[in-house]
Protein backbone atom coordinates (compact mmCIF):
# COMPACT_ATOMS: atom_id res chain seq x y z
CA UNK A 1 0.00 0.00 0.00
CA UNK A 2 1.83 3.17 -0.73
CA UNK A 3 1.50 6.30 1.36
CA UNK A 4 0.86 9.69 0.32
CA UNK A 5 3.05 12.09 2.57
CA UNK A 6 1.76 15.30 3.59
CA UNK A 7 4.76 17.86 4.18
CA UNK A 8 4.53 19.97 7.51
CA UNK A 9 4.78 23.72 7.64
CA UNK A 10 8.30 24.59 8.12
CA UNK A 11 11.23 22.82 8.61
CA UNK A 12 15.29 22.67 7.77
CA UNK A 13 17.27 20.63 5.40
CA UNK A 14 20.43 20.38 7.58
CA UNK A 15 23.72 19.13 6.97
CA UNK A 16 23.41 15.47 8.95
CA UNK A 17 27.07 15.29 9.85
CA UNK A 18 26.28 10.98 10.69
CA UNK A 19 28.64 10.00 8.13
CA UNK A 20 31.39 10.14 10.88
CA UNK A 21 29.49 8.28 13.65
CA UNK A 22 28.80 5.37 11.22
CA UNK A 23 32.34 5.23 10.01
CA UNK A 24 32.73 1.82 12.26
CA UNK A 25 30.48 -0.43 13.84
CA UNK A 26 28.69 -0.89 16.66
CA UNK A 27 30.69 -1.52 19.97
CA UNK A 28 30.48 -2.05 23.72
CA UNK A 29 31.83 0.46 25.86
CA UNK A 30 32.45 -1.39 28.91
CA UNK A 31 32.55 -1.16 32.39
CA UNK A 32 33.57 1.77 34.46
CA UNK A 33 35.04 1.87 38.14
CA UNK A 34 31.88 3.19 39.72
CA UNK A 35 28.35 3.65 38.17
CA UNK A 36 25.77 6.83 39.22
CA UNK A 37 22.29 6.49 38.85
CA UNK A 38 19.95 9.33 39.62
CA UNK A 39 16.74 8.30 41.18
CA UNK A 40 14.73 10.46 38.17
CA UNK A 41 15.54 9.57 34.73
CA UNK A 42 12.36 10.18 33.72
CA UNK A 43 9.23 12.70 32.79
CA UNK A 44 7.20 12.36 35.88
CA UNK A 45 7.53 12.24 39.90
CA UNK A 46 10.80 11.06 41.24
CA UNK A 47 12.31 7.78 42.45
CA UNK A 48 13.22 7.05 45.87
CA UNK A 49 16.04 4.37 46.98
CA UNK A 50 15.52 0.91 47.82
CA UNK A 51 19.33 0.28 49.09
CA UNK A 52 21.70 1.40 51.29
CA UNK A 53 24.65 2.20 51.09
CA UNK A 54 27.36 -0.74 51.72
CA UNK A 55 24.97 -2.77 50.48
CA UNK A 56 26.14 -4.99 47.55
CA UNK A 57 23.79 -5.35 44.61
CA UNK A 58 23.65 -7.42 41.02
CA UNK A 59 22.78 -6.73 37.54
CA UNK A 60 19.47 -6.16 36.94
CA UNK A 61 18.25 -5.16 40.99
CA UNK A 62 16.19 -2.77 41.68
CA UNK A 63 17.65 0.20 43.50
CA UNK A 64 15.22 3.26 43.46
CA UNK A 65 11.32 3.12 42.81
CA UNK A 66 8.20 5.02 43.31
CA UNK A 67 4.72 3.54 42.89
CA UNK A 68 3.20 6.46 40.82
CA UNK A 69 1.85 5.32 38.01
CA UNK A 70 4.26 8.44 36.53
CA UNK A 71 7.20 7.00 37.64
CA UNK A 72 9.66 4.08 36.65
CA UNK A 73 12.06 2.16 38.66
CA UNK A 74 15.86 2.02 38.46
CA UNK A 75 17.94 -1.09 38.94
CA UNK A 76 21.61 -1.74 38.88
CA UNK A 77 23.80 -1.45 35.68
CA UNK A 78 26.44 -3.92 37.26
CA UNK A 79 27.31 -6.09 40.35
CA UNK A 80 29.06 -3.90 43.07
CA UNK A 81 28.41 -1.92 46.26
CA UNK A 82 26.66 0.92 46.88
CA UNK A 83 29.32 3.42 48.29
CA UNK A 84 27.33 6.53 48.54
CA UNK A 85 23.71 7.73 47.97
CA UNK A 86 24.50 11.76 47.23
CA UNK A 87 24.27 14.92 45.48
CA UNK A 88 25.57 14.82 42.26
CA UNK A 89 25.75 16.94 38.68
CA UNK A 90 23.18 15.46 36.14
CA UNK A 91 22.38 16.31 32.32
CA UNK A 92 19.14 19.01 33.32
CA UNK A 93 18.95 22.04 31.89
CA UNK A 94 18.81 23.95 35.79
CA UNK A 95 22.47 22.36 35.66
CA UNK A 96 22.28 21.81 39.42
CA UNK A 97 22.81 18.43 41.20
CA UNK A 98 20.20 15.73 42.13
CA UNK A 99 20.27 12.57 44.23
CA UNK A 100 22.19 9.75 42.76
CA UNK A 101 22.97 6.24 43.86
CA UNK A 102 26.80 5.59 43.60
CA UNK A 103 27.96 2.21 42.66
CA UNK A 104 31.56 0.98 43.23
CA UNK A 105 31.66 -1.94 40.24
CA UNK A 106 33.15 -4.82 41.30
CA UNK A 107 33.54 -6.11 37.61
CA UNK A 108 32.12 -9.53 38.14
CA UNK A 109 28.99 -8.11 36.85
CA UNK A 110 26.75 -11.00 38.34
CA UNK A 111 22.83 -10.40 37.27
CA UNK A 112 19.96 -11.41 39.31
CA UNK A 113 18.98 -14.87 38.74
CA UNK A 114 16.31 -14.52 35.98
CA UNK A 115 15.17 -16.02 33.40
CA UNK A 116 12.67 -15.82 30.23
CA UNK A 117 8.90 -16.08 31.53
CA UNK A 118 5.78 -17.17 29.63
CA UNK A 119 3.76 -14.13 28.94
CA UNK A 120 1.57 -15.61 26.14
CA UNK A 121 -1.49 -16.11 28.58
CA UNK A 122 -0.94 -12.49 29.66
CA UNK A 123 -3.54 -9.87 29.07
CA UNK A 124 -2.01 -6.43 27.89
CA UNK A 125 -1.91 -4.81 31.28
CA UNK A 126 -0.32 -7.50 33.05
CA UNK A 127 2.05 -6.97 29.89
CA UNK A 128 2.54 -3.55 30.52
CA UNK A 129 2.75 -3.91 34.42
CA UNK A 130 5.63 -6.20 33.28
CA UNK A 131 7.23 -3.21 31.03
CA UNK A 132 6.54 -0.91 34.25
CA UNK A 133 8.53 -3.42 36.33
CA UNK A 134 11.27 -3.61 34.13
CA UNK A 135 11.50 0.47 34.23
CA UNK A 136 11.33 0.96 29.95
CA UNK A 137 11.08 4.61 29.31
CA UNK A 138 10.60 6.21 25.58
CA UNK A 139 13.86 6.24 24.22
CA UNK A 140 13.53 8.83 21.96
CA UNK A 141 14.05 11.67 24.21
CA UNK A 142 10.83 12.46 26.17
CA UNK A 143 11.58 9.76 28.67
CA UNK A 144 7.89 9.20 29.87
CA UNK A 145 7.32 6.67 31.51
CA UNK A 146 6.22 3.80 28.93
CA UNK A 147 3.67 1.97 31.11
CA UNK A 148 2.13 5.08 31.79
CA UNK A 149 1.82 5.80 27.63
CA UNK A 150 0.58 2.32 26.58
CA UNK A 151 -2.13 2.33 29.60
CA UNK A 152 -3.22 5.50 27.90
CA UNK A 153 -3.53 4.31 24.36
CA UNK A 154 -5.34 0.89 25.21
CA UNK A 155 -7.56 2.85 26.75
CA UNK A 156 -8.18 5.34 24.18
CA UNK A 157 -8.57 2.55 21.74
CA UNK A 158 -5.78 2.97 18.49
CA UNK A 159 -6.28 3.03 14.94
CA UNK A 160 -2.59 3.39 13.69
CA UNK A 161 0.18 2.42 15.17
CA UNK A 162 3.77 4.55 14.04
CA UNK A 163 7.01 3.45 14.90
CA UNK A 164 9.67 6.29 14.67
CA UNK A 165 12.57 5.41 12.84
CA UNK A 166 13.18 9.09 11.75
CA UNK A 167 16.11 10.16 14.36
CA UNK A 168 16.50 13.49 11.87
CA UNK A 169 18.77 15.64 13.98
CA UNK A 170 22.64 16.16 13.26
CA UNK A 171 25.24 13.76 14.67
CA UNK A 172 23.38 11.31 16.08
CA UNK A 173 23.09 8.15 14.41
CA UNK A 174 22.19 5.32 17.43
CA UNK A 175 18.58 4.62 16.21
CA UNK A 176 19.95 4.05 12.84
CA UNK A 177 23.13 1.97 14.36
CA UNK A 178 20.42 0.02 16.15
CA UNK A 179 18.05 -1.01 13.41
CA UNK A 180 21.14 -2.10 11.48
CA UNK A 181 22.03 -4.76 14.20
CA UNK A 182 18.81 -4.96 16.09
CA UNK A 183 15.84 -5.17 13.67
CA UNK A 184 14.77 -8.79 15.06
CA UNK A 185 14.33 -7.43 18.48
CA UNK A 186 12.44 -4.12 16.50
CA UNK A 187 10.10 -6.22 15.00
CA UNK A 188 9.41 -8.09 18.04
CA UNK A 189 8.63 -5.66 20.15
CA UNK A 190 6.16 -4.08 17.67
CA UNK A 191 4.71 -7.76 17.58
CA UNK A 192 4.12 -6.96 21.78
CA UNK A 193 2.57 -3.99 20.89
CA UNK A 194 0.19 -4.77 18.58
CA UNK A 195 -1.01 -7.60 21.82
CA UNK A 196 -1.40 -4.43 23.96
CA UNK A 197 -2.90 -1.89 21.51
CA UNK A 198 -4.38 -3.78 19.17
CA UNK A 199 -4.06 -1.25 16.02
CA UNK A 200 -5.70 -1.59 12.88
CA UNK A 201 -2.12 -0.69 10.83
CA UNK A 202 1.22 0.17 11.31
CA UNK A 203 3.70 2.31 9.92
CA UNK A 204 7.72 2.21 10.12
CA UNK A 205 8.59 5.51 9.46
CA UNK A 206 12.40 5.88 8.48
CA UNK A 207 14.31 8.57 6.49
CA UNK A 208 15.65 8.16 3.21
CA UNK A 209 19.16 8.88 4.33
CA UNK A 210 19.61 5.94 6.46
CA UNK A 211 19.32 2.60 3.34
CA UNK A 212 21.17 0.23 5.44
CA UNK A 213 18.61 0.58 8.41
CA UNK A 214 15.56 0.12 5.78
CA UNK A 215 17.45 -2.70 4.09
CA UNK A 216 17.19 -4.38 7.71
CA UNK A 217 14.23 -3.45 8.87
CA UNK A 218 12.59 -4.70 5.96
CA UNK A 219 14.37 -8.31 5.93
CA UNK A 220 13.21 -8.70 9.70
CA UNK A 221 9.79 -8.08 8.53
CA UNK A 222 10.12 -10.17 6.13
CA UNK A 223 11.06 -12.93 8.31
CA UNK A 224 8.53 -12.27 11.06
CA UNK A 225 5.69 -10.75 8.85
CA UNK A 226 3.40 -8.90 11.11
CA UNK A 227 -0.64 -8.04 9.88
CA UNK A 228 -1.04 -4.59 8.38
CA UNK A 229 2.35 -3.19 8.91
CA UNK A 230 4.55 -1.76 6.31
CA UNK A 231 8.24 0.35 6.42
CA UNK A 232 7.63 4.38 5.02
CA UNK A 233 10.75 5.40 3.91
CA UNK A 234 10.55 9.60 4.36
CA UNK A 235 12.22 12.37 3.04
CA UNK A 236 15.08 13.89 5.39
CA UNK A 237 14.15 17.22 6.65
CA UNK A 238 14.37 18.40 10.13
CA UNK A 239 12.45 17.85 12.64
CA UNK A 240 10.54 15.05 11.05
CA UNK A 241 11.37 12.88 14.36
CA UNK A 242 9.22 15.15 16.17
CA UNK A 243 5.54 13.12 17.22
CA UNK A 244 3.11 15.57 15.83
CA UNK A 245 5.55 16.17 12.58
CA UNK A 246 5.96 12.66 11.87
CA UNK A 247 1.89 12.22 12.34
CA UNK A 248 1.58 15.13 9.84
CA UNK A 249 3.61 13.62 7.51
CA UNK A 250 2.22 10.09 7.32
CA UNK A 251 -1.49 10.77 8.20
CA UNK A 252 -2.08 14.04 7.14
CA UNK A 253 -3.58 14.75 10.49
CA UNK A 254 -2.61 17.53 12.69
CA UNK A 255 -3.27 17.27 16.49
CA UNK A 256 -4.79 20.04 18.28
CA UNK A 257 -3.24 22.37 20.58
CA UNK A 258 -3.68 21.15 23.92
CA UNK A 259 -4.26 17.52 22.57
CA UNK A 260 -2.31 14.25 22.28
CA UNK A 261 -2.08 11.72 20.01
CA UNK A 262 -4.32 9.45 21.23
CA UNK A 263 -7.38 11.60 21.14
CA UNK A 264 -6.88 11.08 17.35
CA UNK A 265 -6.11 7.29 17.09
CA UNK A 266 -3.00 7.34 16.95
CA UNK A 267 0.47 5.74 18.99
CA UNK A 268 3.89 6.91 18.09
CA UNK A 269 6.87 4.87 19.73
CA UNK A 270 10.77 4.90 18.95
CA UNK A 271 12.53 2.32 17.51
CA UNK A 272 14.45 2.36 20.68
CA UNK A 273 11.63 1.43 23.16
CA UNK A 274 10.61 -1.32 21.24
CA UNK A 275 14.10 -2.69 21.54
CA UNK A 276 13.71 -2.48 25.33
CA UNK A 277 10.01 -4.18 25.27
CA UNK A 278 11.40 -6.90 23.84
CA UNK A 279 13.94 -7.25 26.02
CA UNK A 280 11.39 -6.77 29.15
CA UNK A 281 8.66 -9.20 27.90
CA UNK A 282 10.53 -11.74 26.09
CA UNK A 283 13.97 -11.95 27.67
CA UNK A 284 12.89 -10.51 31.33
CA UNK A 285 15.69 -8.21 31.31
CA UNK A 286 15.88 -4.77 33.07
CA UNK A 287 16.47 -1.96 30.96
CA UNK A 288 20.03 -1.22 32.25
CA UNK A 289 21.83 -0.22 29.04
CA UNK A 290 21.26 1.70 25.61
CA UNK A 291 23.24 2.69 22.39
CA UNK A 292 24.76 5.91 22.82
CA UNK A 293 26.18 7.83 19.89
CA UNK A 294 29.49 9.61 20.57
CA UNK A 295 30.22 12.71 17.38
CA UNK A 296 31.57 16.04 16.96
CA UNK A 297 34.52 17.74 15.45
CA UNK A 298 35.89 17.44 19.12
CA UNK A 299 36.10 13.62 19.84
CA UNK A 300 38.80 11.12 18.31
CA UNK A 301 37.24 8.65 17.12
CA UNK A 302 33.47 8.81 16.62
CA UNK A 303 30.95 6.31 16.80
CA UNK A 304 28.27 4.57 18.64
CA UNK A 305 28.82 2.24 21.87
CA UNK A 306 26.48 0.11 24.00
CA UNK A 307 26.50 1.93 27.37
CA UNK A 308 25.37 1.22 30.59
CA UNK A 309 23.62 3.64 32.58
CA UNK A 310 25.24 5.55 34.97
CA UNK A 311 28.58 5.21 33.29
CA UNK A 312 30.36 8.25 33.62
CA UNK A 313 30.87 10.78 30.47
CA UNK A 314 34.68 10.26 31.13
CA UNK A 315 34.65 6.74 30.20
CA UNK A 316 32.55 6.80 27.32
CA UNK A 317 34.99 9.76 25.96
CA UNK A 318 38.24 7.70 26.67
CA UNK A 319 36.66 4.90 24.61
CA UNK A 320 36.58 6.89 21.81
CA UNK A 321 40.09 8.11 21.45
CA UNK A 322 39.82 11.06 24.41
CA UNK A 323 39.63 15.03 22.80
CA UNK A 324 41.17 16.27 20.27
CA UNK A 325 43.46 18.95 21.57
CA UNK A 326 42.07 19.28 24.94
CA UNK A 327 44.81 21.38 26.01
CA UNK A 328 44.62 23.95 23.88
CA UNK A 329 40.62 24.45 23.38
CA UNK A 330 38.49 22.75 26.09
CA UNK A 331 35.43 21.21 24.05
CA UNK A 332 32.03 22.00 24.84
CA UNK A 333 30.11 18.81 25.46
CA UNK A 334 26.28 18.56 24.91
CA UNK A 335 23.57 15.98 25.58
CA UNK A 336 21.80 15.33 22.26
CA UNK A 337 22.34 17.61 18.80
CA UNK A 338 23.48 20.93 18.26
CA UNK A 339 19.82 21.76 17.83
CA UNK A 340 18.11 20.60 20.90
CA UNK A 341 20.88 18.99 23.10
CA UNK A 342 21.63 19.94 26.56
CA UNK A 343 24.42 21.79 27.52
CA UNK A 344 26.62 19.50 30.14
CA UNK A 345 28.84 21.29 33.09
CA UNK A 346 31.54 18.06 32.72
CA UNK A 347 32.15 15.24 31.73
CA UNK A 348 31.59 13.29 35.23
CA UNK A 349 28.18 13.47 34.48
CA UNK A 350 26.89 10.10 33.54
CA UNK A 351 24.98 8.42 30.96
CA UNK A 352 21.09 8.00 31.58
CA UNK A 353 17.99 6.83 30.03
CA UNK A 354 17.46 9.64 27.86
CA UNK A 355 21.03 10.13 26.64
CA UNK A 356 21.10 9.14 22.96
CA UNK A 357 24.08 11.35 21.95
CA UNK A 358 26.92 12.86 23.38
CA UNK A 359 28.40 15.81 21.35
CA UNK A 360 32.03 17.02 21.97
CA UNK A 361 32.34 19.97 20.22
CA UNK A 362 35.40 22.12 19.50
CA UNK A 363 34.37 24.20 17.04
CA UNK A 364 31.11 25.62 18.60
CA UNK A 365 29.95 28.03 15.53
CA UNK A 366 26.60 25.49 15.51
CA UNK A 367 26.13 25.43 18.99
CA UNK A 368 26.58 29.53 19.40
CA UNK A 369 24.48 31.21 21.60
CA UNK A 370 26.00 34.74 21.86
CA UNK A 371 25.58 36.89 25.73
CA UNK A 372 24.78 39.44 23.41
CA UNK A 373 22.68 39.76 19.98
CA UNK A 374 21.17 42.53 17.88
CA UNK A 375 17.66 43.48 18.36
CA UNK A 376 14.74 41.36 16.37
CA UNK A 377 14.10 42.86 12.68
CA UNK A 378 11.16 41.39 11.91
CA UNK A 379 12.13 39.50 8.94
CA UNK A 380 9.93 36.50 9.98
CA UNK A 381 12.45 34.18 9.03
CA UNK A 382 11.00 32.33 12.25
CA UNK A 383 8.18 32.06 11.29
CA UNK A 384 8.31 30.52 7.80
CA UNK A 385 10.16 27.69 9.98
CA UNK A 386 8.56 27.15 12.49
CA UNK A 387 7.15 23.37 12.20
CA UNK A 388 4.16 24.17 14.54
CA UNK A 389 2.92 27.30 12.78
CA UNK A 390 3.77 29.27 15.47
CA UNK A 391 5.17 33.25 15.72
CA UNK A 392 8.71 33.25 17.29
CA UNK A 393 9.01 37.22 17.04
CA UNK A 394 5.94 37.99 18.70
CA UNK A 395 6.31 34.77 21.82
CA UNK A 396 10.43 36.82 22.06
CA UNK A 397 9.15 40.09 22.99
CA UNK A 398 6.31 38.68 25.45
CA UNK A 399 9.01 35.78 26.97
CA UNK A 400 11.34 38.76 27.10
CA UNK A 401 8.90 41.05 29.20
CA UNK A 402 7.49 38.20 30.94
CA UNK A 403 4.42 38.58 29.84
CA UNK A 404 2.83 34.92 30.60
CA UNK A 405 -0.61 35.79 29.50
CA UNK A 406 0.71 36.87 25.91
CA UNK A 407 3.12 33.60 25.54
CA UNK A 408 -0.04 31.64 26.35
CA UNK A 409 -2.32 33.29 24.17
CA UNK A 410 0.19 33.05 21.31
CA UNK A 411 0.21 29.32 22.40
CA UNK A 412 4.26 29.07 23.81
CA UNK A 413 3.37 25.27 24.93
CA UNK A 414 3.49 24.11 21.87
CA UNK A 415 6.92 25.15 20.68
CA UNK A 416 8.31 21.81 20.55
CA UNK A 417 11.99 23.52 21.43
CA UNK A 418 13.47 22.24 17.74
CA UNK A 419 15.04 25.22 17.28
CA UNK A 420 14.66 26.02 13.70
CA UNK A 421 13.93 29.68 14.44
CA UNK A 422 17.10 30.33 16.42
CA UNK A 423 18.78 28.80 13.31
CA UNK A 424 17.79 31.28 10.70
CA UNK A 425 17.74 34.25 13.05
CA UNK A 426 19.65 36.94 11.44
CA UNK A 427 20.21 38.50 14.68
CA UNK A 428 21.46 35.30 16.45
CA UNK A 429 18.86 36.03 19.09
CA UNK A 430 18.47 32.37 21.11
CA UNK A 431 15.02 31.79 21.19
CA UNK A 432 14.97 28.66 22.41
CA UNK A 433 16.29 30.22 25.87
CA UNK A 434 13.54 33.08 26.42
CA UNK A 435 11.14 30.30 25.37
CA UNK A 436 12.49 27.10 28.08
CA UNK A 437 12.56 29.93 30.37
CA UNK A 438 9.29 31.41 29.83
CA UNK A 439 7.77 28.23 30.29
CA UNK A 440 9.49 27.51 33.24
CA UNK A 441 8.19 30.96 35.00
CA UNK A 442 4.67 30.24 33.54
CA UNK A 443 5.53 26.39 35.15
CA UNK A 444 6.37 27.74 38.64
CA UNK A 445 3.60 29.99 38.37
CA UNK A 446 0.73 27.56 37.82
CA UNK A 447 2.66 24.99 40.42
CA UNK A 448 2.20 28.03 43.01
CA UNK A 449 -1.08 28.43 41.74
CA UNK A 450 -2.09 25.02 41.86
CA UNK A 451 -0.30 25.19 45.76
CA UNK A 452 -2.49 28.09 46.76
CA UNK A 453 -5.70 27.09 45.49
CA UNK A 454 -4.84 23.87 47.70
CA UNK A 455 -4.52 25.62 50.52
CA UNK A 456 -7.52 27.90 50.14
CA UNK A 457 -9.51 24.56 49.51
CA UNK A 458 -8.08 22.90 52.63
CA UNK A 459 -9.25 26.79 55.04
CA UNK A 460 -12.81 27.05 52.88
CA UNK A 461 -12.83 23.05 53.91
CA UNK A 462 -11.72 23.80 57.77
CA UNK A 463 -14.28 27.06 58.13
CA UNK A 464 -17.05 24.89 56.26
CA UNK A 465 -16.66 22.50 59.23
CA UNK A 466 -16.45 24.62 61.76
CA UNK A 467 -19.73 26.35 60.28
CA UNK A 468 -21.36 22.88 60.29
CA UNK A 469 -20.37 22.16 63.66
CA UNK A 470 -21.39 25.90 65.23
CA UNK A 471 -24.45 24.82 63.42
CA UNK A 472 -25.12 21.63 64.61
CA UNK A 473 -24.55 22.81 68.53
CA UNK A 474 -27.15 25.43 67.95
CA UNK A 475 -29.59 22.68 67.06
CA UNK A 476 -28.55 20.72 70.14
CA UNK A 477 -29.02 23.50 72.27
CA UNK A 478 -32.72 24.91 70.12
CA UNK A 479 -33.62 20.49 70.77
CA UNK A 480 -32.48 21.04 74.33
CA UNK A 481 -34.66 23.78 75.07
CA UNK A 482 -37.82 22.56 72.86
CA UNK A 483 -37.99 19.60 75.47
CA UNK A 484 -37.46 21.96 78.24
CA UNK A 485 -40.46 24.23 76.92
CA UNK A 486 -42.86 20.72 76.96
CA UNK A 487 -41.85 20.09 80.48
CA UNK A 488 -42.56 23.68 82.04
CA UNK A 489 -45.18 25.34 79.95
CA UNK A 490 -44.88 29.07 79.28
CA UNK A 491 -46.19 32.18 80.75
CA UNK A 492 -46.97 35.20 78.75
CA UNK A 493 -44.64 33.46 76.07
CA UNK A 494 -42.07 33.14 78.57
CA UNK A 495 -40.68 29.81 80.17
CA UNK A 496 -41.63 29.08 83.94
CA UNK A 497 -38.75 29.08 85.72
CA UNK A 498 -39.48 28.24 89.76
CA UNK A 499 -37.47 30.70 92.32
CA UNK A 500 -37.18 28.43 95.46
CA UNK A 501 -36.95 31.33 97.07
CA UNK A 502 -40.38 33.06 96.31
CA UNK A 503 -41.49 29.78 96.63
CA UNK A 504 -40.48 29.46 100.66
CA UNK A 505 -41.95 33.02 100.84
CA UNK A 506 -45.50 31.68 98.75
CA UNK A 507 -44.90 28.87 101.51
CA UNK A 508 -44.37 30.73 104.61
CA UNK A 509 -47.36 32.97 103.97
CA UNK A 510 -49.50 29.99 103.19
CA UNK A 511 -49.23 28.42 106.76
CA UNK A 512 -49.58 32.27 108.66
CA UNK A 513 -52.35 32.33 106.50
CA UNK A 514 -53.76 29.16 107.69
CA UNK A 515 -53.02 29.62 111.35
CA UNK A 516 -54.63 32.85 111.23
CA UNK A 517 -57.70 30.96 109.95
CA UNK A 518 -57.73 28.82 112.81
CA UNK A 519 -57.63 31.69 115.35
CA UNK A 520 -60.59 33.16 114.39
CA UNK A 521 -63.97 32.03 115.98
């Protein structure tokens, strides 16, 4: 069945730079001295630790969990002991430190005694309970919780299914390294997913500048055919990775501000998570490691490496040849592309769910973001690019003046970040930084909201009760004196009250009264 494609507003043809990355094969980094895990690596509420420290742990245990259904666990990358549970730098944009469990590897790298279980009884939510346990996150960059996502679209019911095999920004090449050497697995875990979701098609969206992943893909299909589902080969132009981009492309659909995918039908998951489904359902393994894609103009030897998490960035960098140069220009290292990667502090930070790439950069004329730029011109450049039809020049001067009301109204939460507008910016203005940090006032805002509105519930809650109780004594005391009213009847609309005094007095009178009675002839 061939697919018409449906081109999205916007968008950059980009120099892809991957050649270098995919200049060798695919290889194992290793095992570092000591491993750090920080208890979140994922969209949603936070992990807390399930060891101690000095205790020893294997491959594959579970160290840090939370029961949200927002949340997924951690478990050991190796076999050692847990020598500190600390503070620590992590890839986040704040760049301040988080909570990390430290791991002393003892390289024996013992694993947990597990093995493969029979899941083909299981109904798809013990089958994504199962995903939960093994703590699979989408690997594409969002990190939300998967179990959390597939609950969602079972319940929404879905029509079309789309794996993402796009992976369109520069430099980093590990979806593409994976579908060369791990199609099987692919396939596999989009035959789990059509158990849980149930779609009526499916789509394998890949670009056409990655043949040897398509060439793959397609012989793994061919060898496992699944119902309905095809490979889309589509054109390279950035950011066709992006959900609602992708959805555009292939469907012709665009989802509605303030909407998700699944109010439409439709389930888009990385070629990455489906790698770690399979490895969850069908081989009961934790998801402890990922393909991590090593590039830049700063690095020695480029290329992609199977990491585990937690290793530090050090490590990784040493197994590709170290710098180049380091002592004369100190590269700038980033988590993900040049367009929407993460700016790191060091390289002791260490690899975590979401890291797909690791940039070392020496020349940094891509990753430029000036302390000082020349005023907006209103060329509209921005505009024209923008993939979600949105006006960068007008959300810059209401992110610049903090105007939160304006950056909503001009819809700000749907910038997906891609940075195309920075890109062709004349005056090198970085957008992308008013707009993270406009939405990260207008975040803190509506969590204080959100925190005040609590509290005034909680005091309209507290005087409600006290009303009802002032309320309910009153009724005690009206019953109280109803029954007294019935038992002394009232005088001139007044209650009878007896005065034992006047009463003595009434008494006292009566019997002078009496013996004067009897004195009389």
């Amino acid at each position: 069945m061939s697919i018409k494609f449906h081109p999205f507003h916007g968008g950059l043809h980009l120099d892809d730079h991957k050649a270098m990355s995919l200049s060798q094969g695919l290889q194992k980094a290793g095992l570092p001295d000591r491993l750090i895990l920080p208890l979140k690596q994922h969209t949603g509420d936070a992990n807390k630790a399930q060891v101690s420290v000095g205790d020893r742990v294997l491959r594959g245990q579970l160290i840090a969990d939370n029961p949200s259904p927002l949340s997924a666990p951690i478990h050991a990358s190796s076999s050692g002991t847990v020598s500190d549970i600390c503070a620590h730098p992590v890839p986040h944009p704040s760049g301040l430190s988080d909570t990390c469990i430290v791991i002393d590897v003892d390289g024996k790298d013992e694993s947990m005694t597990t093995k493969p279980s029979d899941i083909d009884d299981l109904s798809p939510w013990k089958l994504v309970e199962r995903i939960r346990q093994a703590g699979v996150v989408g690997l594409g960059g969002a990190a939300f919780p998967n179990s959390a996502k597939l609950s969602r679209g079972n319940y929404f019911g879905i029509k079309t299914l789309i794996i993402n095999g796009a992976e369109c920004e520069p430099y980093i090449s590990c979806d593409d390294m994976l579908m060369q050497n791990y199609a099987g697995d692919i396939i596999c875990g989009i035959d789990y997913l059509h158990r849980i979701l149930t779609p009526l098609n499916t789509l394998i969206a890949i670009e056409d500048n990655k043949p040897e992943a398509i060439a793959s893909i397609q012989q793994a299909l061919a060898a496992n055919p699944l119902k309905h589902t095809q490979v889309i080969t589509i054109p390279t132009i950035y950011p066709s990775g992006g959900e609602k981009q992708l959805i555009k492309i292939l469907t012709g659909k665009e989802i509605p501000s303030g909407k998700l995918a699944f109010d439409s039908g439709l389930f888009c998951q990385n070629v990455g998570t489906c790698t770690a489904i399979t490895h969850a359902l069908r081989d009961n393994h934790s998801l402890i490691s990922r393909i991590v894609t090593v590039s830049g103009d700063g690095i020695s030897q480029p290329g992609n490496w199977v990491t585990r998490l937690g290793t530090p960035l050090d490590h990784l960098i040493k197994r590709a040849g170290g710098y180049k140069n380091p002592q004369t220009n100190r590269p700038r290292l980033i988590m993900g592309g040049p367009m929407m990667g993460l700016a790191l502090p060091n390289d002791q930070v260490s690899v975590v769910k979401a890291t797909n790439s690791i940039l070392v950069m020496q020349q940094p004329a891509e990753l430029q973001s000036p302390q000082y730029h020349h005023e907006c011109v209103r060329c509209g450049r921005c505009a024209e690019v923008c993939p979600t039809k949105l006006l960068p020049q007008q959300l810059y001067w209401h992110a610049r003046a903090k105007n939160h009301a304006r950056c909503e109204e001009y819809h700000l939460p749907d910038c997906i970040e891609c940075g195309c507008c920075a890109a062709v910016c004349p005056s090198q203005i970085p957008l992308v930084q008013y707009f993270r940090a406009a939405k990260s006032d207008i975040r803190a805002v509506k969590k204080a909201q959100i925190k005040s509105d609590r509290a005034r519930t909680r005091f309209e809650a507290r005087e409600k009760r006290l009303l009802l109780k002032k309320q309910q004594e009153e009724e005690r005391r009206r019953i109280k004196r109803e029954a007294l009213k019935k038992k002394n009847p009232t005088v001139a609309g007044e209650q009878s009250i007896p005065d034992p005094v006047r009463a003595a007095l009434e008494r006292v009178k009566a019997k002078k009264q009496a013996q004067a009675d009897k004195q009389q002839p």
